[in-house]
PDB file of N, CA and C in Angstrom:
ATOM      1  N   UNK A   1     -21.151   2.729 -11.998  1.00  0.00           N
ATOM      2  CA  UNK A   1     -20.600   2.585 -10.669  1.00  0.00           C
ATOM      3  C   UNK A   1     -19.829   1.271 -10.557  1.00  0.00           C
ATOM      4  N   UNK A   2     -20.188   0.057 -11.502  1.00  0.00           N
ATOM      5  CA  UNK A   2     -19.328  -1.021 -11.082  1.00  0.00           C
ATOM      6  C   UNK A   2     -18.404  -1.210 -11.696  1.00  0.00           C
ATOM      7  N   UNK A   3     -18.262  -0.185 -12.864  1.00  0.00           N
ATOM      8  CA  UNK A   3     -16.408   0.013 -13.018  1.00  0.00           C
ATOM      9  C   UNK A   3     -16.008   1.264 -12.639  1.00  0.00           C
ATOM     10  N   UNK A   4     -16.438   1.363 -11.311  1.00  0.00           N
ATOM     11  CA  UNK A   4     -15.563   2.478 -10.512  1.00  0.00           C
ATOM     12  C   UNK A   4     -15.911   4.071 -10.841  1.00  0.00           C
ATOM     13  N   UNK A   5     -16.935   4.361 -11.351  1.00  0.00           N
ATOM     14  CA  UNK A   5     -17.032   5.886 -11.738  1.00  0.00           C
ATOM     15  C   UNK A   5     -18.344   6.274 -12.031  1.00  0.00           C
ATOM     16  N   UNK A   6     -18.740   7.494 -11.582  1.00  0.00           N
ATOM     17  CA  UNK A   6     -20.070   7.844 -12.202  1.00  0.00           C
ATOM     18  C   UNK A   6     -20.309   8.838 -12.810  1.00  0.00           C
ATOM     19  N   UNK A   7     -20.608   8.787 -14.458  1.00  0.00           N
ATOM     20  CA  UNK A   7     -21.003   9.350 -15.466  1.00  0.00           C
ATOM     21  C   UNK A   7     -21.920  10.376 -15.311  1.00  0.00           C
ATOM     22  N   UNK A   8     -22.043  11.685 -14.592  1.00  0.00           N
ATOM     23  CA  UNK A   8     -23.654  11.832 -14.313  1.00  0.00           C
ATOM     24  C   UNK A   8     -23.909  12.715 -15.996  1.00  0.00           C
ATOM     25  N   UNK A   9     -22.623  12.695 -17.056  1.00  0.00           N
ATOM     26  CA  UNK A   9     -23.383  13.293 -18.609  1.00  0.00           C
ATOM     27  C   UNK A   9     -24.244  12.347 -18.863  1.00  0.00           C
ATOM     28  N   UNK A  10     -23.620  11.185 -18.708  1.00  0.00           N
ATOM     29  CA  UNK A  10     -24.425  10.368 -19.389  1.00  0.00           C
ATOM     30  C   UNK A  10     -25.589   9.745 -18.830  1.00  0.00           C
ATOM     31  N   UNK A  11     -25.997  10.008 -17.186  1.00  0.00           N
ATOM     32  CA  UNK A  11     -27.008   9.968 -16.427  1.00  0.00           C
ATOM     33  C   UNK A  11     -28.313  10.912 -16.744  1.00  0.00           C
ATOM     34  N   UNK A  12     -27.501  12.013 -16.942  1.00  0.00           N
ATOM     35  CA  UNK A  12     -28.510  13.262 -17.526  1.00  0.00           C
ATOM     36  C   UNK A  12     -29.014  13.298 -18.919  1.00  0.00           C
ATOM     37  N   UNK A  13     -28.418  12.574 -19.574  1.00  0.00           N
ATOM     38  CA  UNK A  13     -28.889  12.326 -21.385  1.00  0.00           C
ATOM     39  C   UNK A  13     -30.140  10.687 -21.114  1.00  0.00           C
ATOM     40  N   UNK A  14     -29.628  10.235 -20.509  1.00  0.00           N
ATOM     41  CA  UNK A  14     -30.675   8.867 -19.792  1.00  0.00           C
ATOM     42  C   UNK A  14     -31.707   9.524 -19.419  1.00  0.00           C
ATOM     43  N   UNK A  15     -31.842  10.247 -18.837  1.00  0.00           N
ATOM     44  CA  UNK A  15     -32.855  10.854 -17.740  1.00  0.00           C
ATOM     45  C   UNK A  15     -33.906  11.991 -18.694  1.00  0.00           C
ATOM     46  N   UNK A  16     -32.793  12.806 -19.605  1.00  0.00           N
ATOM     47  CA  UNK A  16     -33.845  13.664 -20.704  1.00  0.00           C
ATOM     48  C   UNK A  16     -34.577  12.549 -21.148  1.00  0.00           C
ATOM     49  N   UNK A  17     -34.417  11.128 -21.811  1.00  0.00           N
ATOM     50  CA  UNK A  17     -35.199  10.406 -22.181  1.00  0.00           C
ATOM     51  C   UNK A  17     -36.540  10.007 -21.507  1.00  0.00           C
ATOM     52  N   UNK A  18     -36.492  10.657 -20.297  1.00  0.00           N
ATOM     53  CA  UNK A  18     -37.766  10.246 -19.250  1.00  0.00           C
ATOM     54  C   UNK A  18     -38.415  11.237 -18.993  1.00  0.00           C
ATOM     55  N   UNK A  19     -37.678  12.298 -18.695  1.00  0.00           N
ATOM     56  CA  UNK A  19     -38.401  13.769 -18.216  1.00  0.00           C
ATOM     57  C   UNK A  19     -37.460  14.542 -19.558  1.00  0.00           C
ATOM     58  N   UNK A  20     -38.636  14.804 -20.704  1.00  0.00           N
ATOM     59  CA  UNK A  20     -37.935  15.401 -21.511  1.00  0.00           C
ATOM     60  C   UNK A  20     -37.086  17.395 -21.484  1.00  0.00           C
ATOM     61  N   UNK A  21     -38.097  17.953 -20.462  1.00  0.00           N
ATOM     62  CA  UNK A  21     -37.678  19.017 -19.432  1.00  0.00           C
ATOM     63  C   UNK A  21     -37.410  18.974 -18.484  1.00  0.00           C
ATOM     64  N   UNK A  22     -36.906  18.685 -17.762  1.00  0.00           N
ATOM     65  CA  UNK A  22     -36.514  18.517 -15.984  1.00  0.00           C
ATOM     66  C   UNK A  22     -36.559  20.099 -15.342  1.00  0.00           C
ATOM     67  N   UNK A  23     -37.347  20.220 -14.233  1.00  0.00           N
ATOM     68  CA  UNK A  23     -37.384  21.452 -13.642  1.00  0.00           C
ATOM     69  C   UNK A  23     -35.957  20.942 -12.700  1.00  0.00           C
ATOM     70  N   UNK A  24     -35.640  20.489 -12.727  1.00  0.00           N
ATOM     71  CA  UNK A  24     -33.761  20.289 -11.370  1.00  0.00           C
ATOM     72  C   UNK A  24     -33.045  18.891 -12.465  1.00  0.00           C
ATOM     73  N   UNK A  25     -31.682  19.492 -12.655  1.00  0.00           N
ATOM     74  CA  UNK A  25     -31.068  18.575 -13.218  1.00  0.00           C
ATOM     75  C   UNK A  25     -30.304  17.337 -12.178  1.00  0.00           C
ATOM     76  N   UNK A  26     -29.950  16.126 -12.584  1.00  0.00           N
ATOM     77  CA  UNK A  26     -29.426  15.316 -11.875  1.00  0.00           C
ATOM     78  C   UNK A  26     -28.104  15.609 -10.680  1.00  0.00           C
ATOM     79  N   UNK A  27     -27.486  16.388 -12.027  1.00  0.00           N
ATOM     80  CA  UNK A  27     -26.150  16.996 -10.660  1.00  0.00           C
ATOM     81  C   UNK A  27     -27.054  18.198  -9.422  1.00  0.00           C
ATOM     82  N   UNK A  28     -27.967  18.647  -9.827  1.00  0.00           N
ATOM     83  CA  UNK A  28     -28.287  19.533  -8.821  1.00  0.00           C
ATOM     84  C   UNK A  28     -28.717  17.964  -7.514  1.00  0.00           C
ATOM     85  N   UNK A  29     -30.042  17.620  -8.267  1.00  0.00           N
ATOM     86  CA  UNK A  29     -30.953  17.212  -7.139  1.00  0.00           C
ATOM     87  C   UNK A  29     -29.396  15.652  -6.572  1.00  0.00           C
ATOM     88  N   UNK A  30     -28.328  15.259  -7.347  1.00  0.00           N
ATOM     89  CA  UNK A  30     -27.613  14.327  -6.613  1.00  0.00           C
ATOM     90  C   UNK A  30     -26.491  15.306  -5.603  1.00  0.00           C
ATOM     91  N   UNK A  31     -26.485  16.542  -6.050  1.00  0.00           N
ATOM     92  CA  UNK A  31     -25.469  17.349  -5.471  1.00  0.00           C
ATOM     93  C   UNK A  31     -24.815  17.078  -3.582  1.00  0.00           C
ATOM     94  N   UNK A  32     -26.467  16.858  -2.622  1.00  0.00           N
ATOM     95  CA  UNK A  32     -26.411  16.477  -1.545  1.00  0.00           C
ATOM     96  C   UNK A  32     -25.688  15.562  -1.122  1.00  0.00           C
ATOM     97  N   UNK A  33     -26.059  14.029  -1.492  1.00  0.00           N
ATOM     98  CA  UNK A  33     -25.409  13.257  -1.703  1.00  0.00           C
ATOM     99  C   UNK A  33     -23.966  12.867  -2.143  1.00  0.00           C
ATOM    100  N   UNK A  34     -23.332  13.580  -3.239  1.00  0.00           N
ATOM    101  CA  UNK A  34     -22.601  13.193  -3.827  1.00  0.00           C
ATOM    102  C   UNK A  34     -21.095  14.093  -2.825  1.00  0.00           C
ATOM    103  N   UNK A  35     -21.983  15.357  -2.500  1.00  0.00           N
ATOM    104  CA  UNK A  35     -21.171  16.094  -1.526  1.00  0.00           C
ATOM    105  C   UNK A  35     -20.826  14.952   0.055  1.00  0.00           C
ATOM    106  N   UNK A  36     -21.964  14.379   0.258  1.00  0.00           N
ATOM    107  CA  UNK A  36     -21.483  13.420   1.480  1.00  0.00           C
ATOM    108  C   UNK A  36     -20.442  12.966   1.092  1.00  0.00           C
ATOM    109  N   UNK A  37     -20.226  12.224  -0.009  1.00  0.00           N
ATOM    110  CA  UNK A  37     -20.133  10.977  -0.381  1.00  0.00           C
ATOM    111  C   UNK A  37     -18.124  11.336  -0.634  1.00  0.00           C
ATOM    112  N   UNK A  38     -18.147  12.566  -0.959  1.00  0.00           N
ATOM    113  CA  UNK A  38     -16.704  13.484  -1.472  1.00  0.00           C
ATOM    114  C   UNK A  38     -16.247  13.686  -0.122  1.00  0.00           C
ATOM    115  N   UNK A  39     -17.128  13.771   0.813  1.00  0.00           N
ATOM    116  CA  UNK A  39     -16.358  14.774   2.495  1.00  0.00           C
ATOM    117  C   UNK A  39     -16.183  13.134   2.837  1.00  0.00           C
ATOM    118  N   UNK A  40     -16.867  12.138   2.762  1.00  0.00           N
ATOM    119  CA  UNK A  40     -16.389  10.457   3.280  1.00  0.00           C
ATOM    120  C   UNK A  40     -15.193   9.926   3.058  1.00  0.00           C
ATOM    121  N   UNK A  41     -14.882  10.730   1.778  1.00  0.00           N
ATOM    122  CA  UNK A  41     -13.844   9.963   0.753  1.00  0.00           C
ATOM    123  C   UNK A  41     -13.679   8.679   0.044  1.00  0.00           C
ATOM    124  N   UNK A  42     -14.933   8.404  -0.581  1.00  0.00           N
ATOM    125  CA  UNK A  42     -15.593   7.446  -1.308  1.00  0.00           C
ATOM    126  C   UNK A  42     -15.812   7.806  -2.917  1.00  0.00           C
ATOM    127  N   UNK A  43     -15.468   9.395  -3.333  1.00  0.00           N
ATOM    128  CA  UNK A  43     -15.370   9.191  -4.763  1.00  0.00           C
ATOM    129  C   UNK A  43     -14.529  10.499  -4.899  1.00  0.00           C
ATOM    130  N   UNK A  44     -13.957  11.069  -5.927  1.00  0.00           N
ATOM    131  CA  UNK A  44     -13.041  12.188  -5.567  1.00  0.00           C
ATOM    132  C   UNK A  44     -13.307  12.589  -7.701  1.00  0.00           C
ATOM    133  N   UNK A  45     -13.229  13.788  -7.975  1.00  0.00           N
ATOM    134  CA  UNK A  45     -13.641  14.490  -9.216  1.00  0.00           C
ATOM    135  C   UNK A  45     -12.813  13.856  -9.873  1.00  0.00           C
ATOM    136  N   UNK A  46     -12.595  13.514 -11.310  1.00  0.00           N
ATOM    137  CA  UNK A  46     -11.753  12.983 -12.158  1.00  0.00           C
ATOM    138  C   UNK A  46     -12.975  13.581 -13.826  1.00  0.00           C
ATOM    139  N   UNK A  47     -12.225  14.444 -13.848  1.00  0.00           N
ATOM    140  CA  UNK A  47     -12.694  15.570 -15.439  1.00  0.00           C
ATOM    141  C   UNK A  47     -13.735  15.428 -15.080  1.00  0.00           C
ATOM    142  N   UNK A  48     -14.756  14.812 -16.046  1.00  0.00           N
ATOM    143  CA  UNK A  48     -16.313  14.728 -16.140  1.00  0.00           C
ATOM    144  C   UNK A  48     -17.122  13.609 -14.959  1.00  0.00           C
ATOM    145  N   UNK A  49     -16.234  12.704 -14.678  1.00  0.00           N
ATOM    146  CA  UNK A  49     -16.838  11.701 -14.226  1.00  0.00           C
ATOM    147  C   UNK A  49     -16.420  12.251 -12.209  1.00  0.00           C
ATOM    148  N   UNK A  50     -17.034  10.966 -11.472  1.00  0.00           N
ATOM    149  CA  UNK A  50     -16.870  10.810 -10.159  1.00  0.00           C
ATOM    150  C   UNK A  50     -16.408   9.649  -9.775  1.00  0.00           C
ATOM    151  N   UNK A  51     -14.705   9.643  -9.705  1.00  0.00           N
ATOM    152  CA  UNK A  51     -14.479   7.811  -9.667  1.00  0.00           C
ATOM    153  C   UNK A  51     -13.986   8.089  -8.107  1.00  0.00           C
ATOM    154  N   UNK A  52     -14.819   6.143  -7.895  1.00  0.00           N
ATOM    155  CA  UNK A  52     -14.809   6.245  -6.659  1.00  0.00           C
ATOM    156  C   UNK A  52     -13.577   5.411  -6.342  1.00  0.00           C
ATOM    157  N   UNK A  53     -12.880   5.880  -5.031  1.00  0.00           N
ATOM    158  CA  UNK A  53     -11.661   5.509  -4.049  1.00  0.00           C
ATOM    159  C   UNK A  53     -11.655   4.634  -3.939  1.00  0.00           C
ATOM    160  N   UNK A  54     -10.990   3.665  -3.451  1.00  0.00           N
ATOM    161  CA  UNK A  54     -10.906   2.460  -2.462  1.00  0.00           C
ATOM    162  C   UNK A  54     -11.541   2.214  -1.599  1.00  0.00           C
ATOM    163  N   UNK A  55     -12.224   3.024  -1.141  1.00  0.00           N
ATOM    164  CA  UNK A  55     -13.394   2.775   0.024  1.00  0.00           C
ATOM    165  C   UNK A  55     -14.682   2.800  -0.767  1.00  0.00           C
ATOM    166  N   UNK A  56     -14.783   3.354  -1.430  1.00  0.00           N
ATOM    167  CA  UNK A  56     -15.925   3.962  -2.765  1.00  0.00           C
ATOM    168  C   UNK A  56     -16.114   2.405  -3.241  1.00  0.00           C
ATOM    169  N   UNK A  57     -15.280   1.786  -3.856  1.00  0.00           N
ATOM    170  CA  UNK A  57     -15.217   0.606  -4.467  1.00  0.00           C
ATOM    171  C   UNK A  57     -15.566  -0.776  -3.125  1.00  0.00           C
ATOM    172  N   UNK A  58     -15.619  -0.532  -2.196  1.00  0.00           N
ATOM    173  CA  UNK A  58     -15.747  -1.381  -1.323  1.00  0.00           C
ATOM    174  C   UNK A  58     -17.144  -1.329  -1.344  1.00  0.00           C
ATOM    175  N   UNK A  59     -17.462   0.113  -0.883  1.00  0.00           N
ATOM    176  CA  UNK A  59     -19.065   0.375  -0.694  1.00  0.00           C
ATOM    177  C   UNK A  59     -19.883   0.701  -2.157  1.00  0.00           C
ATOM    178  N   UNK A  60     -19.464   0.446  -3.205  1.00  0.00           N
ATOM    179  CA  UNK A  60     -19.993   0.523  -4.468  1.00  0.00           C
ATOM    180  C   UNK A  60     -21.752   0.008  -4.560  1.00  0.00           C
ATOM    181  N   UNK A  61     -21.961  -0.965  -4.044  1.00  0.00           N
ATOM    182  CA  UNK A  61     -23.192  -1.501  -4.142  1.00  0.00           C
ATOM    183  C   UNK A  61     -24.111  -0.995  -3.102  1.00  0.00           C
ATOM    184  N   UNK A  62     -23.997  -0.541  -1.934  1.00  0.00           N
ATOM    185  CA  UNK A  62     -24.919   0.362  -1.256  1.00  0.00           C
ATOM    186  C   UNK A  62     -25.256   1.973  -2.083  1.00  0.00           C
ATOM    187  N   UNK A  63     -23.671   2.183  -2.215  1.00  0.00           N
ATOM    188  CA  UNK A  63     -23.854   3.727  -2.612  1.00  0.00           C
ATOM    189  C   UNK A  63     -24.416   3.475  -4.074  1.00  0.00           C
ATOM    190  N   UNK A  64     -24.470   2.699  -5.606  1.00  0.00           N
ATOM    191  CA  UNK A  64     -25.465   2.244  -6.096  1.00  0.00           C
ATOM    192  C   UNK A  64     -27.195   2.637  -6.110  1.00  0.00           C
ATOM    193  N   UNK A  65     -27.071   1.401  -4.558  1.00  0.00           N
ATOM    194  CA  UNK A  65     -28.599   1.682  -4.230  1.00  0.00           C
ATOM    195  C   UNK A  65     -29.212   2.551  -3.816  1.00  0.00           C
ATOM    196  N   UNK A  66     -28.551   3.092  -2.781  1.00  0.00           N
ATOM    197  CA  UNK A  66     -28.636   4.680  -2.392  1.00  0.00           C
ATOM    198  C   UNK A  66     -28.811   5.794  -3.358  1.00  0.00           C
ATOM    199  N   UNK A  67     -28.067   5.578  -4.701  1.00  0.00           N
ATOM    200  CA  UNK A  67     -28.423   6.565  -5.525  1.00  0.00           C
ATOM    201  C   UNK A  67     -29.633   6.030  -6.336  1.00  0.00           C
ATOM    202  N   UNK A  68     -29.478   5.248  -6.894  1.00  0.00           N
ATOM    203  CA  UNK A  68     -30.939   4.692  -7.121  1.00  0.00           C
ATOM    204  C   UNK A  68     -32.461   5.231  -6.622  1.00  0.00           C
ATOM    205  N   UNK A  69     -32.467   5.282  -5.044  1.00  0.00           N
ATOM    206  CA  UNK A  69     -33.502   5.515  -3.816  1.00  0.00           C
ATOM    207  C   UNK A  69     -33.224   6.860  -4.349  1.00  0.00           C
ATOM    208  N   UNK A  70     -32.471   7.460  -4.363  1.00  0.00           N
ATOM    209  CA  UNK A  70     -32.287   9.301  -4.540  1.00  0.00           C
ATOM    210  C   UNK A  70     -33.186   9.513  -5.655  1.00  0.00           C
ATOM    211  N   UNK A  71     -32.751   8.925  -6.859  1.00  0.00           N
ATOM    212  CA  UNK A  71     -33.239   9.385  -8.022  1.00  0.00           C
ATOM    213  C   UNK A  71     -34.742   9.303  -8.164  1.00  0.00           C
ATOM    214  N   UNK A  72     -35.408   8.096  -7.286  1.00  0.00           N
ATOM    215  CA  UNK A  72     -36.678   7.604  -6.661  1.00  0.00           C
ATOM    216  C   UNK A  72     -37.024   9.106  -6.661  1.00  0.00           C
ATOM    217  N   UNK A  73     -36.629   9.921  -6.007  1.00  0.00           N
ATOM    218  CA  UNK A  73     -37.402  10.896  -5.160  1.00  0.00           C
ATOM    219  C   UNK A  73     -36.827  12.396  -6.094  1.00  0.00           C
ATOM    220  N   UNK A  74     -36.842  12.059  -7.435  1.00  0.00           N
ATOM    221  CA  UNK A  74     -36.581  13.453  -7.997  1.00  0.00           C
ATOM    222  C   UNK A  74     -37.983  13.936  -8.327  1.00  0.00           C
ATOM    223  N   UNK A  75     -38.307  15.357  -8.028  1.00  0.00           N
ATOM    224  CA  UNK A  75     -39.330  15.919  -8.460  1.00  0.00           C
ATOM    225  C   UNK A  75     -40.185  15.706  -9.386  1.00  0.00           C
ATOM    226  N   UNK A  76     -39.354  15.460 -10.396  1.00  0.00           N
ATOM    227  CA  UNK A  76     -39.876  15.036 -11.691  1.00  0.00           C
ATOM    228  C   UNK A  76     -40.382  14.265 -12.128  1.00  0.00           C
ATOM    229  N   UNK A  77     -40.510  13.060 -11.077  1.00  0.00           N
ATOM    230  CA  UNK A  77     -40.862  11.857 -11.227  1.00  0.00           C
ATOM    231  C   UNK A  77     -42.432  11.676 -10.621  1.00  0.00           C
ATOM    232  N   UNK A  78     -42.886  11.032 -11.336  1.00  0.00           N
ATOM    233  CA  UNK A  78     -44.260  10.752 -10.320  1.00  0.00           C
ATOM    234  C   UNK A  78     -44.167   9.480  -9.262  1.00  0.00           C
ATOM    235  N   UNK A  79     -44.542   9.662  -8.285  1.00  0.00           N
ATOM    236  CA  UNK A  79     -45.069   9.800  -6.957  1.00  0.00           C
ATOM    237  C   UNK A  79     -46.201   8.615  -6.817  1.00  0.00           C
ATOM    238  N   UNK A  80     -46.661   8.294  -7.496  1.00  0.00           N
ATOM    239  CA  UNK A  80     -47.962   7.726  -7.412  1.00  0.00           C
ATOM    240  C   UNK A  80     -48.306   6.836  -7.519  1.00  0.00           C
TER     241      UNK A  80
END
């Protein structure tokens, strides 16, 4: 995210390293989000990646943390 784009292949190859099966993959369970984040106009599709706009890049470090807090709360994760 702080050079402007988000990788979610390479989020999801990170993430097999933790949950070696995932019952919901990253693009599903970020899908909510990332859909806000596209209707705001803060990141717009570019091939594989999600690079974010000029406004995207302003708000880079909330939306960051925000995804961060998201990933907090994937199923897969324990809770406890």
């Amino acid at each position: 995210m702080e050079r402007g784009l988000l990788d979610l292949t390479r989020a999801e190859t990170a993430f097999a390293a933790l949950v070696p099966r995932p019952t919901l993959c990253l693009a599903e369970h970020f899908a909510p989000l990332l859909a806000q984040w596209r209707a705001a106009g803060l990141w717009v599709p570019h091939h594989r990646f999600h690079r974010l706009t000029l406004a995207g890049r302003f708000w880079q470090v909330p939306m960051t943390t925000r995804l961060l807090g998201w990933m907090a709360e994937h199923p897969d994760l324990s809770h406890s």
